[in-house]
Protein backbone atom coordinates (compact mmCIF):
# COMPACT_ATOMS: atom_id res chain seq x y z
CA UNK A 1 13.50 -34.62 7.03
CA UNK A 2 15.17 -34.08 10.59
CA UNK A 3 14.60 -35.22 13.63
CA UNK A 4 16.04 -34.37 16.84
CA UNK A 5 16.28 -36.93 20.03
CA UNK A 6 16.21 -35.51 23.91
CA UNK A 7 17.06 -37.54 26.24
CA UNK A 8 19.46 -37.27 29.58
CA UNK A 9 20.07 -41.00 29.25
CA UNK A 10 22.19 -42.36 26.30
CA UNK A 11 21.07 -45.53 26.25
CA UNK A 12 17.19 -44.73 25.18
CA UNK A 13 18.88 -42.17 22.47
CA UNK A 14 21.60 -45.12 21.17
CA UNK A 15 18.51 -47.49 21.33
CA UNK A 16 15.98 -45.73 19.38
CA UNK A 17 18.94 -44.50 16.96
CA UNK A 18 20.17 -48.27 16.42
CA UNK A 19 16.30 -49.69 16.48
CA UNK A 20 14.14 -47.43 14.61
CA UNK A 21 14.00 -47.66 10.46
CA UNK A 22 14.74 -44.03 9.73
CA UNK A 23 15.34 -44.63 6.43
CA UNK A 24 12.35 -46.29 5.70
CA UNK A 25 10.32 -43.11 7.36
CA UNK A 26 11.93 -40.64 5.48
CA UNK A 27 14.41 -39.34 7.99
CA UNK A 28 17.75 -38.31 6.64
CA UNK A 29 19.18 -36.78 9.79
CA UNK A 30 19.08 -37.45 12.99
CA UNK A 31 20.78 -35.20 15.84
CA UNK A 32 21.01 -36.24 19.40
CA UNK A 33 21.04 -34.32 22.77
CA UNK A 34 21.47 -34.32 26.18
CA UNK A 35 20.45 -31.63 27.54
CA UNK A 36 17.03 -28.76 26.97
CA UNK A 37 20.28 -26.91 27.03
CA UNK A 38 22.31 -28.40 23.82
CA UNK A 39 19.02 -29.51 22.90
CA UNK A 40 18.36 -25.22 22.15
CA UNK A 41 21.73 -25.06 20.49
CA UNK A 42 20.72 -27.20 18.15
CA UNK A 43 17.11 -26.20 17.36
CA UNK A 44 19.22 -22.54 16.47
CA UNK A 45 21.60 -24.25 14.33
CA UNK A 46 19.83 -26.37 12.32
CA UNK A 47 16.39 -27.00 10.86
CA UNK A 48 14.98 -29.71 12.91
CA UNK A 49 11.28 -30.53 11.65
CA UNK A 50 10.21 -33.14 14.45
CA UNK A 51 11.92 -33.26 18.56
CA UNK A 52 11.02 -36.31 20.26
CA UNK A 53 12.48 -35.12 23.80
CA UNK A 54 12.06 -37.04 27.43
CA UNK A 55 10.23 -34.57 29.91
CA UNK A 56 11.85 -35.21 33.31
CA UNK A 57 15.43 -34.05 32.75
CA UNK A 58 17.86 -32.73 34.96
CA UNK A 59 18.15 -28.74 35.11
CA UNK A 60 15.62 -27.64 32.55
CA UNK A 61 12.64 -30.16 32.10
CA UNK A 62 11.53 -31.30 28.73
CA UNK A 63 7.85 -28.99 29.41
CA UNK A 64 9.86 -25.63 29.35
CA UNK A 65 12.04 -26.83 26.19
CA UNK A 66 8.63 -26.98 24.18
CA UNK A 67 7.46 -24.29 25.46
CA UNK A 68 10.52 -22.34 24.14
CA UNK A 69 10.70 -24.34 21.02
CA UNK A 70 7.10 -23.16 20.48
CA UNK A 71 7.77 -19.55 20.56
CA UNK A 72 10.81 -19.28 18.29
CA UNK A 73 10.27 -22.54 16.02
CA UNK A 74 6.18 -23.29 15.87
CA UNK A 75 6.78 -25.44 12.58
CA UNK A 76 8.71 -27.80 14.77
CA UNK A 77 6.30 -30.65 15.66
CA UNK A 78 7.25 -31.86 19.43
CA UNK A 79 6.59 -35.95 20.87
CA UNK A 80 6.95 -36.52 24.10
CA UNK A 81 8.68 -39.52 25.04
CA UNK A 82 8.30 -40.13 28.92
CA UNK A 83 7.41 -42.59 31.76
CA UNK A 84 5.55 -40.09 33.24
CA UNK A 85 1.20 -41.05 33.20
CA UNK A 86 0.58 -38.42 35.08
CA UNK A 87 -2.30 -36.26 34.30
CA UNK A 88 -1.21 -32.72 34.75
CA UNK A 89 1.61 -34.14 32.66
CA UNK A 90 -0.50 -35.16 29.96
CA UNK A 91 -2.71 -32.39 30.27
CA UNK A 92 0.17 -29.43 30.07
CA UNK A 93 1.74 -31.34 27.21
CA UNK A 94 -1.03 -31.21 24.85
CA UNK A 95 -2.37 -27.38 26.00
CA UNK A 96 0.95 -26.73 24.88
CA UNK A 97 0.85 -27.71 21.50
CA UNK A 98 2.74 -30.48 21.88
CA UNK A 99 1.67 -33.31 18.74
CA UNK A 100 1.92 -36.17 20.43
CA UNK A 101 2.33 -37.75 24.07
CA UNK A 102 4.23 -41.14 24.23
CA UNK A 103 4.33 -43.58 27.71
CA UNK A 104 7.55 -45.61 28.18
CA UNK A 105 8.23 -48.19 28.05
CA UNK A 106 7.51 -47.94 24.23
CA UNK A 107 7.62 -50.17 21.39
CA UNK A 108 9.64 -49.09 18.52
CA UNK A 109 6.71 -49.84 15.76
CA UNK A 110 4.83 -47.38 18.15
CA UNK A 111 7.48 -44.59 18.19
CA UNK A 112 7.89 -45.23 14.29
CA UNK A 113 4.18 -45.00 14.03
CA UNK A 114 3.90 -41.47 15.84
CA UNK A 115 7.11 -40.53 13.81
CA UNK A 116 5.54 -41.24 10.31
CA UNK A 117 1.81 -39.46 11.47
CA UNK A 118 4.45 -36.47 12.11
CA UNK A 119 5.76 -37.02 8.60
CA UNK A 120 2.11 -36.91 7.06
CA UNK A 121 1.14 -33.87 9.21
CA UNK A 122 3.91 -31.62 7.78
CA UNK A 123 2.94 -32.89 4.01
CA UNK A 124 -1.12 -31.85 4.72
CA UNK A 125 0.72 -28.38 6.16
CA UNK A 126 3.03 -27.94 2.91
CA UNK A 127 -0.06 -28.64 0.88
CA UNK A 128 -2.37 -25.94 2.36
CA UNK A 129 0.57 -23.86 2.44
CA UNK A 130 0.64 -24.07 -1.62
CA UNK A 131 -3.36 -23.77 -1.70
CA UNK A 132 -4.06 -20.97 0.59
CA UNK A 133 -0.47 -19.19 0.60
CA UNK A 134 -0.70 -19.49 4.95
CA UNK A 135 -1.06 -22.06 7.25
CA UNK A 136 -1.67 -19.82 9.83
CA UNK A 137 -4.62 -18.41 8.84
CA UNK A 138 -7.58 -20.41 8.23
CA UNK A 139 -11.00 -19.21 7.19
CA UNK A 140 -13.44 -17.79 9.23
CA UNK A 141 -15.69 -20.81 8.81
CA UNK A 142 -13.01 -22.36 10.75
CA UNK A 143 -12.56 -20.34 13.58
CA UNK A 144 -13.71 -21.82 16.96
CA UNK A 145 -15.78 -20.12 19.48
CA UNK A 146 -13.93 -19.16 22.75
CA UNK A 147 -14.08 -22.44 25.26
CA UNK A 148 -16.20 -19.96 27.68
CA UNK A 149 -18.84 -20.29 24.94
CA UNK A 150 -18.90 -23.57 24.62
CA UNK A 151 -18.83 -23.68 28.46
CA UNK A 152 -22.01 -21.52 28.77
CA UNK A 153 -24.08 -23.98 26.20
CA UNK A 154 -23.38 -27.13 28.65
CA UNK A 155 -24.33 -25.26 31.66
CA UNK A 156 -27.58 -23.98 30.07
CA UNK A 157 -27.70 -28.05 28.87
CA UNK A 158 -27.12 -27.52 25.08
CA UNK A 159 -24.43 -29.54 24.82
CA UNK A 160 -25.82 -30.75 21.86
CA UNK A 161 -24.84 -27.26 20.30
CA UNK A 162 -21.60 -27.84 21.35
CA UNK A 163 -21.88 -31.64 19.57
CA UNK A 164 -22.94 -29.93 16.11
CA UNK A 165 -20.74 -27.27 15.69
CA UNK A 166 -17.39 -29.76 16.43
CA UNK A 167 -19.37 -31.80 13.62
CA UNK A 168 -19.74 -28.53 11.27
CA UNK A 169 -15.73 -27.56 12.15
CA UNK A 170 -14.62 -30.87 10.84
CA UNK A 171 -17.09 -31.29 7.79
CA UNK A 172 -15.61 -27.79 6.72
CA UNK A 173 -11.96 -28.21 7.31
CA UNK A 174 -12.57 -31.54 5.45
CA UNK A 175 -13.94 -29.82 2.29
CA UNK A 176 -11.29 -26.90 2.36
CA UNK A 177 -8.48 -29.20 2.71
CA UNK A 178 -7.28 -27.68 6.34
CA UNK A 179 -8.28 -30.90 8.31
CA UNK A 180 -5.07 -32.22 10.31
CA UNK A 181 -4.10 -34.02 13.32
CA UNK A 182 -3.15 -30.60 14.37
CA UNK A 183 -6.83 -28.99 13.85
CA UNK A 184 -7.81 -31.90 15.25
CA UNK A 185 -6.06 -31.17 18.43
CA UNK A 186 -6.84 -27.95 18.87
CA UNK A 187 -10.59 -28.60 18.48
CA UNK A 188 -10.02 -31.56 21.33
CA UNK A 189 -7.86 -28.89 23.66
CA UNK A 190 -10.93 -25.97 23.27
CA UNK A 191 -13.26 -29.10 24.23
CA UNK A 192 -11.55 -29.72 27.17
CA UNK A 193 -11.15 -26.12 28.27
CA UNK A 194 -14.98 -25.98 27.80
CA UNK A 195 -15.79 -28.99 30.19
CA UNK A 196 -13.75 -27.68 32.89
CA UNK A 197 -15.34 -24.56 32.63
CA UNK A 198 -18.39 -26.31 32.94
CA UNK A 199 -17.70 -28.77 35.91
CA UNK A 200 -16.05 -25.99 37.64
CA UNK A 201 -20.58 -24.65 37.25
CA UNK A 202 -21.46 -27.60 38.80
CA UNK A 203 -18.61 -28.05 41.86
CA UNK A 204 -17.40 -30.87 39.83
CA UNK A 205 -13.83 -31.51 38.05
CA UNK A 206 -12.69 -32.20 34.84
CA UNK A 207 -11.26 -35.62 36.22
CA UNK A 208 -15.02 -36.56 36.99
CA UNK A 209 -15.67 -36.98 33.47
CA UNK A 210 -12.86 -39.80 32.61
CA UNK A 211 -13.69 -43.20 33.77
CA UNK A 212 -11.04 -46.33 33.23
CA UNK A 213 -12.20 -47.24 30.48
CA UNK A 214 -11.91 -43.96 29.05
CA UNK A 215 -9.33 -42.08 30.42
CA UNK A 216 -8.57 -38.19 29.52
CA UNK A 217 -4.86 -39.20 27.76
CA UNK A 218 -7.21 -41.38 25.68
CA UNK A 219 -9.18 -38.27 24.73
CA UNK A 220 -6.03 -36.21 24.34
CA UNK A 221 -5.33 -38.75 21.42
CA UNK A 222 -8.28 -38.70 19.98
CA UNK A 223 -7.30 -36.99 16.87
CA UNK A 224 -6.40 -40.00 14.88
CA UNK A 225 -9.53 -39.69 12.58
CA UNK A 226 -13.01 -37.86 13.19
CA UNK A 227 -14.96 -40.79 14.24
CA UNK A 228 -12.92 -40.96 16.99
CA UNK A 229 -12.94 -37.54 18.07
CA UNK A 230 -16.63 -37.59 18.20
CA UNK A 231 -16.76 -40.94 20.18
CA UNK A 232 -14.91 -39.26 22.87
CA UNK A 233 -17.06 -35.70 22.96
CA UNK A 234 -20.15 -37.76 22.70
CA UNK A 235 -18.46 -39.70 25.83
CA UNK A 236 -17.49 -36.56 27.91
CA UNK A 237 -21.18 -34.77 27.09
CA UNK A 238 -22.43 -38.13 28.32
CA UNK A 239 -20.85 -38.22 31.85
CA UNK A 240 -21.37 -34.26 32.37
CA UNK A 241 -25.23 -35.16 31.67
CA UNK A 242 -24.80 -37.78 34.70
CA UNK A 243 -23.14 -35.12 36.45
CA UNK A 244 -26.49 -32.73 36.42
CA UNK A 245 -28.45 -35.52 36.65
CA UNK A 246 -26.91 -37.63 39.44
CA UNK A 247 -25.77 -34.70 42.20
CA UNK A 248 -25.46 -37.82 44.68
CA UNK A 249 -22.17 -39.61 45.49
CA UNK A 250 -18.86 -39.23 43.41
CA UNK A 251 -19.11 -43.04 41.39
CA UNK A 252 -20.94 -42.45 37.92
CA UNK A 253 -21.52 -46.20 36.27
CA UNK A 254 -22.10 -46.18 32.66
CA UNK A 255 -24.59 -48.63 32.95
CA UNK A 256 -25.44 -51.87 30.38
CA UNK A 257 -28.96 -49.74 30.09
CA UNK A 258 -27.24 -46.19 29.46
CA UNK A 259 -25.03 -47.84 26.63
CA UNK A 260 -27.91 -49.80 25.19
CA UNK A 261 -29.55 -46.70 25.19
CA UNK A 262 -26.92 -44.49 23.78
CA UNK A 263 -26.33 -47.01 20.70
CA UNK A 264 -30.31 -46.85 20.07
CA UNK A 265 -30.23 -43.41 20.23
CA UNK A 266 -27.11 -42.97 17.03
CA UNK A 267 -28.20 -45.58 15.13
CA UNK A 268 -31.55 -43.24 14.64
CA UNK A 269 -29.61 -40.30 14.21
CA UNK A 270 -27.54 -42.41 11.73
CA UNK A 271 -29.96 -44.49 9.84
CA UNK A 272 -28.48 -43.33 6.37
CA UNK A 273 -25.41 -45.04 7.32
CA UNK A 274 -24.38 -49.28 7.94
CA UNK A 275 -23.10 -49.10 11.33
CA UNK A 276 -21.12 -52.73 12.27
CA UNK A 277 -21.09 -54.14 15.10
CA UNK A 278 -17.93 -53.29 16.00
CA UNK A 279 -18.67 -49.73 15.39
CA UNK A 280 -20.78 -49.40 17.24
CA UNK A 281 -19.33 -51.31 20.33
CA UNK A 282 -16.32 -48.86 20.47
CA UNK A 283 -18.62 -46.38 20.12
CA UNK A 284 -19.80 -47.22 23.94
CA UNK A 285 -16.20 -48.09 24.95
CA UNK A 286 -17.05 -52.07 25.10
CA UNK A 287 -15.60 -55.32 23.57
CA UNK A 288 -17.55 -56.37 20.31
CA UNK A 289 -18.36 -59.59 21.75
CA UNK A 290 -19.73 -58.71 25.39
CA UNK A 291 -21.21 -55.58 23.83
CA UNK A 292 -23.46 -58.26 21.94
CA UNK A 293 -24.09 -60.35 24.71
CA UNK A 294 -25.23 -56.84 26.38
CA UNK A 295 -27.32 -55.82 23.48
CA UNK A 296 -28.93 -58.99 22.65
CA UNK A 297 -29.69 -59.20 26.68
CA UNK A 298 -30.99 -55.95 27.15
CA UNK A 299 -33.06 -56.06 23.96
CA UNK A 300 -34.10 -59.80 23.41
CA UNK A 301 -32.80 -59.62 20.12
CA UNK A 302 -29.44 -59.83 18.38
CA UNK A 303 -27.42 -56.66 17.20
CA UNK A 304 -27.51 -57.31 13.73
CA UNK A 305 -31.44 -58.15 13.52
CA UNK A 306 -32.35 -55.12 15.51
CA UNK A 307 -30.46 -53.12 12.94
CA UNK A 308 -32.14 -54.77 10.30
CA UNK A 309 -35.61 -54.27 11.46
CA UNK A 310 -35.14 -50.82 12.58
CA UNK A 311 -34.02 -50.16 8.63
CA UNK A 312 -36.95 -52.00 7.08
CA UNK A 313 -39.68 -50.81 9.10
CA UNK A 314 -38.69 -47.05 8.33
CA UNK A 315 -37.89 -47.93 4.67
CA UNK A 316 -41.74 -48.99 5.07
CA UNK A 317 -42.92 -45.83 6.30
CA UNK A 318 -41.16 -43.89 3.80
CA UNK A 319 -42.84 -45.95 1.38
CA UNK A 320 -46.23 -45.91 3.16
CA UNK A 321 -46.12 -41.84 3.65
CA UNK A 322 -43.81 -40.30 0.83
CA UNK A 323 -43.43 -40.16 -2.68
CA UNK A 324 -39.72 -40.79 -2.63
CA UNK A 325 -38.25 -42.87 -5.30
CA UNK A 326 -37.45 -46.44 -4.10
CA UNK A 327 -33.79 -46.10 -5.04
CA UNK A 328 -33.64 -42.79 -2.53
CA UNK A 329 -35.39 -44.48 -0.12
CA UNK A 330 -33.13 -47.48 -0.33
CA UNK A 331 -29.85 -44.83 0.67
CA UNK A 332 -32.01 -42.97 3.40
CA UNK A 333 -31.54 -46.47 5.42
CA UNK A 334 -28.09 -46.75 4.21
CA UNK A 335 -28.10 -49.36 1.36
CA UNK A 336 -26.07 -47.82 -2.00
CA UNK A 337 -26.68 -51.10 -3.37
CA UNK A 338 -30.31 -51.02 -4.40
CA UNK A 339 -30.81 -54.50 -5.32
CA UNK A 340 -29.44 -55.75 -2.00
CA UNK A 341 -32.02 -53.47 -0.46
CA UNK A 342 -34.41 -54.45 -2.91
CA UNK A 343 -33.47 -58.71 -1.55
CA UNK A 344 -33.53 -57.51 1.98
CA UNK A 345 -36.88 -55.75 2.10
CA UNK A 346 -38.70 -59.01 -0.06
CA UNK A 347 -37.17 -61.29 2.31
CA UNK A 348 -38.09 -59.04 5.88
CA UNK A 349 -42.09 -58.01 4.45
CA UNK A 350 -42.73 -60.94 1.97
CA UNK A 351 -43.27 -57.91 -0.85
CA UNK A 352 -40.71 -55.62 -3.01
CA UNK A 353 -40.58 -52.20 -2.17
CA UNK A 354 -42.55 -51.40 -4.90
CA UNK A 355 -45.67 -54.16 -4.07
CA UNK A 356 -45.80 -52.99 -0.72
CA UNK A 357 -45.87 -49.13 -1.95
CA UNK A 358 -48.61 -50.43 -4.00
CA UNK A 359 -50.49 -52.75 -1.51
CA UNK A 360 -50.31 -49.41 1.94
């Protein structure tokens, strides 16, 4: 594995040739450059599989030596390494197919960490490669509609189409082995292009969607695993709602009420599944212990025992209205342990599932 480092200043390139374990990631060569300029005379003479280049350089900027590097060597997986947090920065980056986006100053456990998600990216492509014979071309299952589509479903306020078939994309690429950071990314960039289609609809910008505590770089790197891509579309389909909604004045809080309300709303749509705590409190962009002073303020009852009652008192209606075997009814509310469920239920209604089938 090779690795190429861009940098017009010589001491970041002797530091992070000294500092980082290369051996240890799997790197057996690493070439050094200047320059976009020697930079290119490299990426011609040898086969570089990862460029971790700086983007402000002098003459040609590290932007335009992707860009090139993207039409001759596409295989090449590109990091940005830059003080720059500017968002056209960050934005033109990642439209460009650049992997990852990297703020100085950085840690070297950080740079190693991006290095070896590089590594694992290239072994997922070289595995689909053997599979399917292309990486290229993916199935049509996986193809993703044009961003003016997805566009025209949040003006006409079914974002929740838009929601569903992200959800579909990944559940498929999952199954057929094509799910990668990569795919990942290029579902997040089509996303993106589709809100600012659809703020541009409503006078608004794609910068009104981002808030501090959620920032768009933070949604650019949303690709480390599909939970997290979600939690940031459900985010952005959030604030464009408050952006119909709320026409008045340019500040749109996510209130304590809105986030209570949001959690309520997927843990119904989720009831098959245990979600903690602390999944749920990143799932409204919040610290797990204020989120359950929030919740247990808003709802006069702690996290956890709202959970558990909203679980029990549908396993009792399933029980009341169906003929569903306890055991199914016990993984409908997202126990795969059915005595535990079996415990839980006796000690919320005073009766086993099966006595209060019996007694309704």
């Amino acid at each position: 594995m090779k690795i190429l480092l861009v940098d017009d200043q010589e001491r970041i390139i002797k530091a992070m040739e000294r500092l980082v374990d290369w051996d240890r990631l799997g790197i057996d060569q690493v070439y050094t450059a200047g320059s976009a300029a020697d930079a290119r005379k490299i990426l011609e003479e040898c086969p570089i599989d990862i460029m971790l280049t700086d983007i402000e350089m002098p003459g040609e900027d590290g932007i335009c030596l992707q860009k090139w590097q993207m039409e001759r060597y596409p295989h090449i997986l590109c990091v940005f390494l830059t003080s720059h947090a500017d968002f056209s920065y960050a934005r033109e980056a990642i439209h460009n197919g650049a992997f990852d986006y990297i703020l100085q100053p950085a840690e070297i456990p950080e740079i190693e960490e991006v290095i070896r998600r590089c590594i694992e990216q290239m072994k997922i492509r070289n595995r689909i490669m053997e599979h399917h014979g292309s990486f290229e071309e993916v199935p049509e299952e996986l193809t993703m509609p044009e961003a003016v589509s997805w566009g025209k479903w949040m003006v006409r306020k079914d974002s929740v189409l838009v929601k569903n078939q992200i959800v579909n994309l990944l559940h498929y690429a999952g199954r057929e082995g094509y799910l990668t950071d990569g795919y990942r990314q290029r579902i997040i960039r089509r996303f993106l292009e589709a809100c600012s289609i659809a703020c541009y609809a409503q006078d608004k910008t794609l910068e009104d969607l981002f808030t501090r505590s959620f920032t768009y770089e933070k949604m650019l790197h949303s690709y480390a695993s599909d939970d997290e891509l979600c939690r940031g579309v459900d985010f952005c389909l959030r604030q464009y709602h408050r952006i119909i909604v709320e026409k008045e004045g340019d500040e749109l809080p996510y209130t304590a009420r809105e986030r209570i309300q949001d959690i309520l709303h997927y843990l119904e749509e989720n009831m098959e599944r245990m979600i903690s705590r602390r999944e749920a409190a990143k799932y409204v962009f919040l610290n797990e212990d204020y989120f359950s002073r929030m919740f247990r303020k808003e709802m006069g009852i702690g996290y956890k025992e709202y959970v558990l009652k909203q679980k029990m008192d549908y396993a009792k209606k399933l029980l009341q209205n169906t003929d569903l075997p306890v055991t199914l009814i016990a993984s409908k509310v997202g126990y795969d342990n059915f005595t535990n469920f079996t415990q839980m239920f006796r000690k919320y209604t005073g009766e086993t599932p099966s006595e209060h089938r019996k007694n309704h």
